[in-house]
C-alpha atoms as a PDB file:
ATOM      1  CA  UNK A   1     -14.432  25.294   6.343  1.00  0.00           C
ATOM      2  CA  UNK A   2     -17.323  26.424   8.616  1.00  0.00           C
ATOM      3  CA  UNK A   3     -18.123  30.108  10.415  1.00  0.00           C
ATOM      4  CA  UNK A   4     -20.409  30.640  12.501  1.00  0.00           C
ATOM      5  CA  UNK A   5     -20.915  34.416  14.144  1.00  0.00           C
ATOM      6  CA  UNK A   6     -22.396  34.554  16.995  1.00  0.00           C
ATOM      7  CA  UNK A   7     -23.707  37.555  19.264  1.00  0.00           C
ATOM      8  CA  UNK A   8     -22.418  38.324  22.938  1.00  0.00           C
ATOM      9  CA  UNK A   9     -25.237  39.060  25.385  1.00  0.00           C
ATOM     10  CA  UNK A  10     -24.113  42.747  25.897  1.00  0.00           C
ATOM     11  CA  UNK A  11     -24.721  43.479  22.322  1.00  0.00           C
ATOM     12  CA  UNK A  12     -21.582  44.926  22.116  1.00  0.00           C
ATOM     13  CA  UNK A  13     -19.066  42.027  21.165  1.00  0.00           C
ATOM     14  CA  UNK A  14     -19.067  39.809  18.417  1.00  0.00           C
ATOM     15  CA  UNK A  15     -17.367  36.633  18.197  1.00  0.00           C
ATOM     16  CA  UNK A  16     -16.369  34.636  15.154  1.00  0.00           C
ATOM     17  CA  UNK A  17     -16.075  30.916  15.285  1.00  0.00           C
ATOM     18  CA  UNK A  18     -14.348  29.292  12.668  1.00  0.00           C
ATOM     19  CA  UNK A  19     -13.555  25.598  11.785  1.00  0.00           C
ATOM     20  CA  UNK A  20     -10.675  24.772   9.326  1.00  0.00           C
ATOM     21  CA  UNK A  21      -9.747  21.917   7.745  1.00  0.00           C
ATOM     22  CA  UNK A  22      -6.732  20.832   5.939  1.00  0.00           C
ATOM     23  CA  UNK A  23      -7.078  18.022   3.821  1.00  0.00           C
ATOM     24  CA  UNK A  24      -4.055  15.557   3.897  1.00  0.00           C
ATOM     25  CA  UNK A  25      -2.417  14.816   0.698  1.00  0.00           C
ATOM     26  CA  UNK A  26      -2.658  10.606  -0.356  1.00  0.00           C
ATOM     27  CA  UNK A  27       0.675   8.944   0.261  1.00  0.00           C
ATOM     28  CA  UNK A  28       1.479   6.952  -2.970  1.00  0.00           C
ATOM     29  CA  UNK A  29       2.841   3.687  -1.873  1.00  0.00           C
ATOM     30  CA  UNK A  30       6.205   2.815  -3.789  1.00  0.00           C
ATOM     31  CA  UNK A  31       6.998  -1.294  -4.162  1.00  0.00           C
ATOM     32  CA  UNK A  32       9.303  -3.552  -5.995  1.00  0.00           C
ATOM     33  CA  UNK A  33       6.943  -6.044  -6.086  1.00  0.00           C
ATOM     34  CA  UNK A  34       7.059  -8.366  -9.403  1.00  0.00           C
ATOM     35  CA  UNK A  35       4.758 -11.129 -10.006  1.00  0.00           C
ATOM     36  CA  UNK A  36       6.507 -14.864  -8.321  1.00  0.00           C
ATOM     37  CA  UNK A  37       7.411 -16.773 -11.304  1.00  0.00           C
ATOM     38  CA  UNK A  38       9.844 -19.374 -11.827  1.00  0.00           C
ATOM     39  CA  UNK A  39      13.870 -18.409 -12.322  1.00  0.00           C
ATOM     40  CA  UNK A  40      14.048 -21.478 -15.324  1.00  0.00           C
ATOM     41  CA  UNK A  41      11.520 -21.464 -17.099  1.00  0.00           C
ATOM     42  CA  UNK A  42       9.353 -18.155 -16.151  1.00  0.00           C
ATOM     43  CA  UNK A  43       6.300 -19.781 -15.619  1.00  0.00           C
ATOM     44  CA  UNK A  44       3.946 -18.497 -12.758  1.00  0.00           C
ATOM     45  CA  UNK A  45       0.733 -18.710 -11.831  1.00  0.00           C
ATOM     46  CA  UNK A  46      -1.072 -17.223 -14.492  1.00  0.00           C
ATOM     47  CA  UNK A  47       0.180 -20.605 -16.297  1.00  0.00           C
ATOM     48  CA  UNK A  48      -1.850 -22.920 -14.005  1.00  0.00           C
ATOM     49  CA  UNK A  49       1.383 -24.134 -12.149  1.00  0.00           C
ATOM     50  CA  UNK A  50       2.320 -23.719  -8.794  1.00  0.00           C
ATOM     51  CA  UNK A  51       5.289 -21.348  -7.727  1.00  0.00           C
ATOM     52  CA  UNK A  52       7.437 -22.269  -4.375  1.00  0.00           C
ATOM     53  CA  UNK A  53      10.336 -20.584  -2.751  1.00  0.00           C
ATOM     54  CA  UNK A  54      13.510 -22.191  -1.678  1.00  0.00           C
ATOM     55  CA  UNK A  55      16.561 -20.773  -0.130  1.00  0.00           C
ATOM     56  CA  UNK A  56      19.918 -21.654  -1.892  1.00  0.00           C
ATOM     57  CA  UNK A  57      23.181 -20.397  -0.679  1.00  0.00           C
ATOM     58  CA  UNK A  58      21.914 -16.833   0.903  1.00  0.00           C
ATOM     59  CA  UNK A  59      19.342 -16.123  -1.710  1.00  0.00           C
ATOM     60  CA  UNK A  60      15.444 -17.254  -2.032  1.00  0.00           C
ATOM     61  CA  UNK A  61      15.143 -18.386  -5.682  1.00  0.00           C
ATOM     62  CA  UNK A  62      11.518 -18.946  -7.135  1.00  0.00           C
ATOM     63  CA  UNK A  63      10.509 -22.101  -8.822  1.00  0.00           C
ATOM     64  CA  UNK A  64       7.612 -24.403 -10.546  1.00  0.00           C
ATOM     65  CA  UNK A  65       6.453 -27.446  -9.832  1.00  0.00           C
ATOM     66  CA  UNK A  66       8.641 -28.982 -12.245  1.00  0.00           C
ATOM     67  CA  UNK A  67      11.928 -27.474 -11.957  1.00  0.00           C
ATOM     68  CA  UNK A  68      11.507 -27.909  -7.708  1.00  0.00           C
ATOM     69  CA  UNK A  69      15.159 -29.286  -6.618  1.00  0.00           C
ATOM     70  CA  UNK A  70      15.449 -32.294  -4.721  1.00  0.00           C
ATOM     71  CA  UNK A  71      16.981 -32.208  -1.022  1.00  0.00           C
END
């Protein structure tokens, strides 16, 4: 915050300026996020193998390189 007072010409006034400044409060951001590994086996990509998504039925299931259904 900032004031400044400054003098009218007449001498007989006196003004006070004054700056405020609210500070806004850090929004914490909330997530479900969990690391992709595989719905088998658990690997993920910490393991050195790769991690794909495939939709079955309604649901997107997770899995490695070596538990990938066919078509």
């Amino acid at each position: 915050m900032s004031q400044v007072l400054v003098r009218r010409k007449d001498l007989t006034n006196k003004v006070l300026l004054q700056d405020l400044y609210f500070p806004r409060k850090k929004t914490e951001v909330a997530s479900t996020v969990r690391e992709a590994s595989c719905v088998i086996c658990s690997k993920s990509l910490g393991d050195g193998v790769s991690v794909t998504a495939k939709k079955i039925g309604q649901r997107m299931r997770l899995f490695c390189q070596y538990h990938l259904p066919g078509e």
